[in-house]
C-alpha atoms as a PDB file:
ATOM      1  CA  UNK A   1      30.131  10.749  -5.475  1.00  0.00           C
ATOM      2  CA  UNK A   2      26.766   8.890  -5.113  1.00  0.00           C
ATOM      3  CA  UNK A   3      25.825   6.663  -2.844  1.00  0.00           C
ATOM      4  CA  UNK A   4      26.274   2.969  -4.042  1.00  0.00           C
ATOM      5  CA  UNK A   5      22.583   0.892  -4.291  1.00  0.00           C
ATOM      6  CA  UNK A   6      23.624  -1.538  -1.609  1.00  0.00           C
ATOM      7  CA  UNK A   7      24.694   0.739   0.623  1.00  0.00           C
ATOM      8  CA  UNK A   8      21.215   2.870   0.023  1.00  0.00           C
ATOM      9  CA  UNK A   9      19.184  -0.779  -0.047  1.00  0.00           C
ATOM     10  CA  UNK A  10      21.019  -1.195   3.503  1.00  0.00           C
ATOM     11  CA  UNK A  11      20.027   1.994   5.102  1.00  0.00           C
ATOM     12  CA  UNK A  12      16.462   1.779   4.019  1.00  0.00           C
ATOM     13  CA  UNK A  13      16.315  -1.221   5.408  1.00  0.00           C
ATOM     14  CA  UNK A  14      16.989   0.717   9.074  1.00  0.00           C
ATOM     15  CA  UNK A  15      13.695   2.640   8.252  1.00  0.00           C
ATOM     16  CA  UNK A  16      10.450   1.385   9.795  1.00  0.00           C
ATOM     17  CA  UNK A  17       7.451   1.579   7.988  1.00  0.00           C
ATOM     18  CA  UNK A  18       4.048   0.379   8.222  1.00  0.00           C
ATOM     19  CA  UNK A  19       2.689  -2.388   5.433  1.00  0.00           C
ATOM     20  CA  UNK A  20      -0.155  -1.632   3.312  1.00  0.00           C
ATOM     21  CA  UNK A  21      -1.608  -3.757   0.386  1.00  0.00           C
ATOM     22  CA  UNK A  22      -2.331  -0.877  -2.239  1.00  0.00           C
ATOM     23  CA  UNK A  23      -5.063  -2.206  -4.524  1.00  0.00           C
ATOM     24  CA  UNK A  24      -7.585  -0.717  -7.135  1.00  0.00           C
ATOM     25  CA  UNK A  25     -10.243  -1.298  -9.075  1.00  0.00           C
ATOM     26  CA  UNK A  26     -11.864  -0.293 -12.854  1.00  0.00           C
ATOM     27  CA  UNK A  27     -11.549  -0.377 -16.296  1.00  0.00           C
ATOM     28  CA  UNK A  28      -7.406  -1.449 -15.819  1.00  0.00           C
ATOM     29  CA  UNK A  29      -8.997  -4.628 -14.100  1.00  0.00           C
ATOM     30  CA  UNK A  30      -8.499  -5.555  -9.929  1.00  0.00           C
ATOM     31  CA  UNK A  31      -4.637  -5.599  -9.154  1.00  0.00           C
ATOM     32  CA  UNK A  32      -2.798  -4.974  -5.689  1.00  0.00           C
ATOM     33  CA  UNK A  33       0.761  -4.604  -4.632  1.00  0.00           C
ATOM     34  CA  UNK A  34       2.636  -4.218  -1.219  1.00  0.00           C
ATOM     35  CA  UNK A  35       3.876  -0.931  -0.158  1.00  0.00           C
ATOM     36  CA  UNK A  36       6.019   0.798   2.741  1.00  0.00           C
ATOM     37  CA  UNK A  37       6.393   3.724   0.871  1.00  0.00           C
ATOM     38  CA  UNK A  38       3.400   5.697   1.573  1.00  0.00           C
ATOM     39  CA  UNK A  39       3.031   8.725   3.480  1.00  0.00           C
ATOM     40  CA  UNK A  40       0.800  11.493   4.359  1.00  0.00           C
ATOM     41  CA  UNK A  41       1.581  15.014   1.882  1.00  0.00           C
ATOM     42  CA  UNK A  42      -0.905  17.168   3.724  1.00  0.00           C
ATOM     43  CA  UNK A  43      -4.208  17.074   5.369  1.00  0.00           C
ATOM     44  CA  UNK A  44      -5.654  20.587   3.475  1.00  0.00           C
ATOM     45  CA  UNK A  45      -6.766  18.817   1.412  1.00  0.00           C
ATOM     46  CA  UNK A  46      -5.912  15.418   2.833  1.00  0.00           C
ATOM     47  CA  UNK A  47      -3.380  13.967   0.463  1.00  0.00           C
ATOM     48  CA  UNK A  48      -1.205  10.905   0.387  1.00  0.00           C
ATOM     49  CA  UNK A  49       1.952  10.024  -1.865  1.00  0.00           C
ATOM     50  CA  UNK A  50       2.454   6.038  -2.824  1.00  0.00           C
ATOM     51  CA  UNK A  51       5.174   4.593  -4.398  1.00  0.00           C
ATOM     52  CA  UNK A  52       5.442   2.196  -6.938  1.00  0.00           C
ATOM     53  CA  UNK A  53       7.894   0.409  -9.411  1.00  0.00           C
ATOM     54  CA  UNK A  54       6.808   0.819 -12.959  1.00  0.00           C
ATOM     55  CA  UNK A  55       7.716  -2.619 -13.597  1.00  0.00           C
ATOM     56  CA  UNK A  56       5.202  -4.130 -10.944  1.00  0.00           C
ATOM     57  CA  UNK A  57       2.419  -6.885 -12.405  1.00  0.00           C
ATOM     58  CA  UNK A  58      -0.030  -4.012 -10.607  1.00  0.00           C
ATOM     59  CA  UNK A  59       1.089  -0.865 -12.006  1.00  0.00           C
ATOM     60  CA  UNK A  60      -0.590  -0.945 -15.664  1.00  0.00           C
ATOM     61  CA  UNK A  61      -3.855  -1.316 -13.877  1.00  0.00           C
ATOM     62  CA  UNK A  62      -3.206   1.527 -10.878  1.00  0.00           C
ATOM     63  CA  UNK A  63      -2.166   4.041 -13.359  1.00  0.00           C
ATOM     64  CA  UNK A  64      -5.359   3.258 -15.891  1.00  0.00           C
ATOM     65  CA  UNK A  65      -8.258   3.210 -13.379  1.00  0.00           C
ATOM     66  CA  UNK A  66      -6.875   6.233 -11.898  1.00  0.00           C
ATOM     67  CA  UNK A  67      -8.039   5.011  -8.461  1.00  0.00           C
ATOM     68  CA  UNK A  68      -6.652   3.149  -5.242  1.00  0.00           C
ATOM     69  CA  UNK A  69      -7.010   2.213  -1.758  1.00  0.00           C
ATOM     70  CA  UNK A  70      -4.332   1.910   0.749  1.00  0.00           C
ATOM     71  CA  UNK A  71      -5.213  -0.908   3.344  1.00  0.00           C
ATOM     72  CA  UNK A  72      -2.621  -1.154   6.243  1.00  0.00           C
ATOM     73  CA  UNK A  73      -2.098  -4.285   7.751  1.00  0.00           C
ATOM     74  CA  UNK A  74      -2.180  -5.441  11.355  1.00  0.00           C
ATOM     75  CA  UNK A  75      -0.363  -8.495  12.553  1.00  0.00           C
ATOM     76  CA  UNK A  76      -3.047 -10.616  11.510  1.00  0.00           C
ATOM     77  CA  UNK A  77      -2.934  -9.699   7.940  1.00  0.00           C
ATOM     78  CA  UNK A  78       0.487 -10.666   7.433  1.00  0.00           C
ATOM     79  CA  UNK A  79      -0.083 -13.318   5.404  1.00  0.00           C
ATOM     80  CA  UNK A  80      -1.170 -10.979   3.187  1.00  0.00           C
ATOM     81  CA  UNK A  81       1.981  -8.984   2.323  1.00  0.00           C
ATOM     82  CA  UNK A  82       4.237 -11.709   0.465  1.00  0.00           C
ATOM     83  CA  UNK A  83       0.841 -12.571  -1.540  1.00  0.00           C
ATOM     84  CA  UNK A  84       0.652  -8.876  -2.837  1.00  0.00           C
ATOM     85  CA  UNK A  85       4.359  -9.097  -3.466  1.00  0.00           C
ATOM     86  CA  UNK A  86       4.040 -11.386  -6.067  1.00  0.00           C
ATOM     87  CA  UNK A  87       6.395 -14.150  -3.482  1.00  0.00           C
ATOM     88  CA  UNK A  88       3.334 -16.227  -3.356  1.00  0.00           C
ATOM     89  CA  UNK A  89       2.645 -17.516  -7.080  1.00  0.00           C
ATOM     90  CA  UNK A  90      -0.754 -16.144  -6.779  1.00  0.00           C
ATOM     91  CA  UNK A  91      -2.204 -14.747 -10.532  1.00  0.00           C
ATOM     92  CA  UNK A  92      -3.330 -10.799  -9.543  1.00  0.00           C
ATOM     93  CA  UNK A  93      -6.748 -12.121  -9.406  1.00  0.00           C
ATOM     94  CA  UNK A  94      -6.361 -14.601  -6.827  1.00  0.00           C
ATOM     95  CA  UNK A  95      -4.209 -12.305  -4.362  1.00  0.00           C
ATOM     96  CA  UNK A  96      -7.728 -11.366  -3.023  1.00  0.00           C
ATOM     97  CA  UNK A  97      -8.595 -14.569  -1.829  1.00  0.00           C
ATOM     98  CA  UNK A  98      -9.907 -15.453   1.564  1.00  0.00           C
ATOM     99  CA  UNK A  99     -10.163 -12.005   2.472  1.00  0.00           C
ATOM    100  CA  UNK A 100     -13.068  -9.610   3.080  1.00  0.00           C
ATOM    101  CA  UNK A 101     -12.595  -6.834   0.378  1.00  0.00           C
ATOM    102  CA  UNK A 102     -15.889  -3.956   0.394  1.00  0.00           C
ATOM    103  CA  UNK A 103     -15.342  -0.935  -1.923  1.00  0.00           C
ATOM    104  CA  UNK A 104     -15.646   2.253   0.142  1.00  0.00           C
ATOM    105  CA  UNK A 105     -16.262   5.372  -2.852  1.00  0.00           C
ATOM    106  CA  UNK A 106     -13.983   4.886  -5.773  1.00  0.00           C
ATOM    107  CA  UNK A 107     -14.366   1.173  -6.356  1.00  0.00           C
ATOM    108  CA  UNK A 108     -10.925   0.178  -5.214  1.00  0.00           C
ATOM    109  CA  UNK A 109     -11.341  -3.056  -2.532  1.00  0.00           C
ATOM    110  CA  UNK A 110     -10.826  -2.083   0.744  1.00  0.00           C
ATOM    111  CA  UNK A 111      -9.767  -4.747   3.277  1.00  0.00           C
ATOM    112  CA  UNK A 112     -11.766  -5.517   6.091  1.00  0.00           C
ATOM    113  CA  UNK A 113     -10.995  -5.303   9.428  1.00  0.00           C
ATOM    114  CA  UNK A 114      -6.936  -3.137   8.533  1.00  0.00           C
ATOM    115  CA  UNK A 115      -5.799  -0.955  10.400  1.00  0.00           C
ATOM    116  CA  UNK A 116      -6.840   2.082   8.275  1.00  0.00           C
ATOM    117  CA  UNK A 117      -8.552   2.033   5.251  1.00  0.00           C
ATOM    118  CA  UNK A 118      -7.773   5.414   2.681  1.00  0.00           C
ATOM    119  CA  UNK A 119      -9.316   5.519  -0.345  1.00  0.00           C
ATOM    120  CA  UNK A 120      -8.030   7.942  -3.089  1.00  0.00           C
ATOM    121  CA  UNK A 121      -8.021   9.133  -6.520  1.00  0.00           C
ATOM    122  CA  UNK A 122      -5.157   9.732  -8.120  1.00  0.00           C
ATOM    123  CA  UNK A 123      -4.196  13.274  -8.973  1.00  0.00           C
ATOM    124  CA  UNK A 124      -0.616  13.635 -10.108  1.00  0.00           C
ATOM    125  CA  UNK A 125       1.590  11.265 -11.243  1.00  0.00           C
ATOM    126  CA  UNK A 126       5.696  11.907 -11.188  1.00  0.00           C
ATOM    127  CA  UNK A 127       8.162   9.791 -12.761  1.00  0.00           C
ATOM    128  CA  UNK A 128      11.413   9.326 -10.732  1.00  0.00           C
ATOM    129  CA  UNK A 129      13.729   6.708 -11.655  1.00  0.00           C
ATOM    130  CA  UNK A 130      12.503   3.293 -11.812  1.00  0.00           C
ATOM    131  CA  UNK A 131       8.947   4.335  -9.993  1.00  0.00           C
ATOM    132  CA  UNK A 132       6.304   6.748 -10.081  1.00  0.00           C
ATOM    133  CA  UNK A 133       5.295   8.616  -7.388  1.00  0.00           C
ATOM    134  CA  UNK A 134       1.081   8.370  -7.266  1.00  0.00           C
ATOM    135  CA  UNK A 135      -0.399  11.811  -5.431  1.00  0.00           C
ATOM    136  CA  UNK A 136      -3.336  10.879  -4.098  1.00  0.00           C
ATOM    137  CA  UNK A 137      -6.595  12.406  -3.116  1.00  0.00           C
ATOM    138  CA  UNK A 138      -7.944  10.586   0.214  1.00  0.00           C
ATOM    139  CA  UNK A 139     -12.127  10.303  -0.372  1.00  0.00           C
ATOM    140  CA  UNK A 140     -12.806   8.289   1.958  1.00  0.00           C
ATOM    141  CA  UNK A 141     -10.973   7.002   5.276  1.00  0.00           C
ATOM    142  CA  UNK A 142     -11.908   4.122   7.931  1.00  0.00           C
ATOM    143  CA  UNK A 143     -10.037   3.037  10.871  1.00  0.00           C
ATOM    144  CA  UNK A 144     -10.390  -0.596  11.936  1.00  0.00           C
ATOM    145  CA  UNK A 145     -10.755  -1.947  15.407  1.00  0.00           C
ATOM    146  CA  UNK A 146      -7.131  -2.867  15.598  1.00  0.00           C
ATOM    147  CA  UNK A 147      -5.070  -1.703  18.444  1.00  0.00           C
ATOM    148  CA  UNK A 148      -2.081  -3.649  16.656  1.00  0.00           C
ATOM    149  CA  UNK A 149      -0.426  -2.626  13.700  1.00  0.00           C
ATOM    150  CA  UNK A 150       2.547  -4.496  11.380  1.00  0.00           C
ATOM    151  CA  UNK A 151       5.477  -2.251  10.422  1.00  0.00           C
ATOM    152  CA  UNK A 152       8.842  -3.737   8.063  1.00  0.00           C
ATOM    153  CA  UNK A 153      11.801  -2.693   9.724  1.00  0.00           C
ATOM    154  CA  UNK A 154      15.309  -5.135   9.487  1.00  0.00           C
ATOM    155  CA  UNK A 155      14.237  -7.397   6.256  1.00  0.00           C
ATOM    156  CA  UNK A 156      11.544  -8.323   8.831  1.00  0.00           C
ATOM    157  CA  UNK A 157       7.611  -8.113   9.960  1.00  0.00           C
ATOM    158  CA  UNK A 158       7.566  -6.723  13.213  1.00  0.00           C
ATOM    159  CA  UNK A 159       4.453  -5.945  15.508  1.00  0.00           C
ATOM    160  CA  UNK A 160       3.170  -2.377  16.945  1.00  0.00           C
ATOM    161  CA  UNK A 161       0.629  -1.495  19.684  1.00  0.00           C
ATOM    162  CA  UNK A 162      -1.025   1.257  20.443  1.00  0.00           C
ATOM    163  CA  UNK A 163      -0.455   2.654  24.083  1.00  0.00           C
ATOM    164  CA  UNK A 164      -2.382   1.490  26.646  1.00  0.00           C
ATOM    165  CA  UNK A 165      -4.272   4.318  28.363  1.00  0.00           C
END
């Protein structure tokens, strides 16, 4: 018998992970979304999965530019998480307002001052259910200054620091 949705929405909710604003860049137009579900695939050669719902306001232009950056948030940049989640009212254009966005090698924006910074080109895309799973060549990396960094965990934003040595 499967697991019912609630019941799976409830236990994923018991699953820390760290916030990133996946954005990109091209020919699709500028677009960004918020995403926990990222993770690393392998590091020969250094590859990342994302995850994201086909029926996001961002997805049309991720999957046509073929490009995007994953910026993970620190506890400053919270703000920034129920803007890319579309909670905000903000068009797709405007979600990059008041923020420091440079391009690093594929044109996607990559926040200033995140946590980590991984640019990537998308290499293989798998449909699975209501989202497609985005493999991702990493280009280009760069880690912020940060020693704090923002994780979801409980239906809440919840702060991280590195150890102190």
């Amino acid at each position: 018998m499967p697991v019912e949705k609630q019941a799976y929405r409830e236990a994923m909710a018991r699953l820390g992970a760290a916030v990133n604003v996946i954005t990109t860049d091209g020919p699709g137009g500028k677009a960004g979304f918020t995403a926990s579900a990222v993770t690393s695939v392998t590091d020969t050669p250094p590859t990342l999965l994302v995850c994201a719902n086909r029926s996001n306001d961002s997805y049309p232009a991720m999957k046509a530019n073929g490009v995007l950056c994953v910026n993970t948030l620190t506890p400053a940049q919270e703000g920034l998480s129920p803007i890319f989640a579309g909670m905000t009212g903000h068009k797709t254009d405007e979600r990059f307002d008041g923020y420091v966005w440079q391009p690093l090698v594929t044109g996607a924006p990559a926040l200033d001052q995140a946590v980590v910074v991984f640019d990537c080109r998308i290499t293989q895309i798998v449909e699975v259910g209501t989202h497609d799973v985005f493999f991702c060549s990493v280009e280009a990396v760069r880690t912020g200054d940060a020693n704090e960094g923002l994780i979801y965990y409980g239906r809440g934003y919840h702060k991280v620091a590195l150890p102190k040595v």
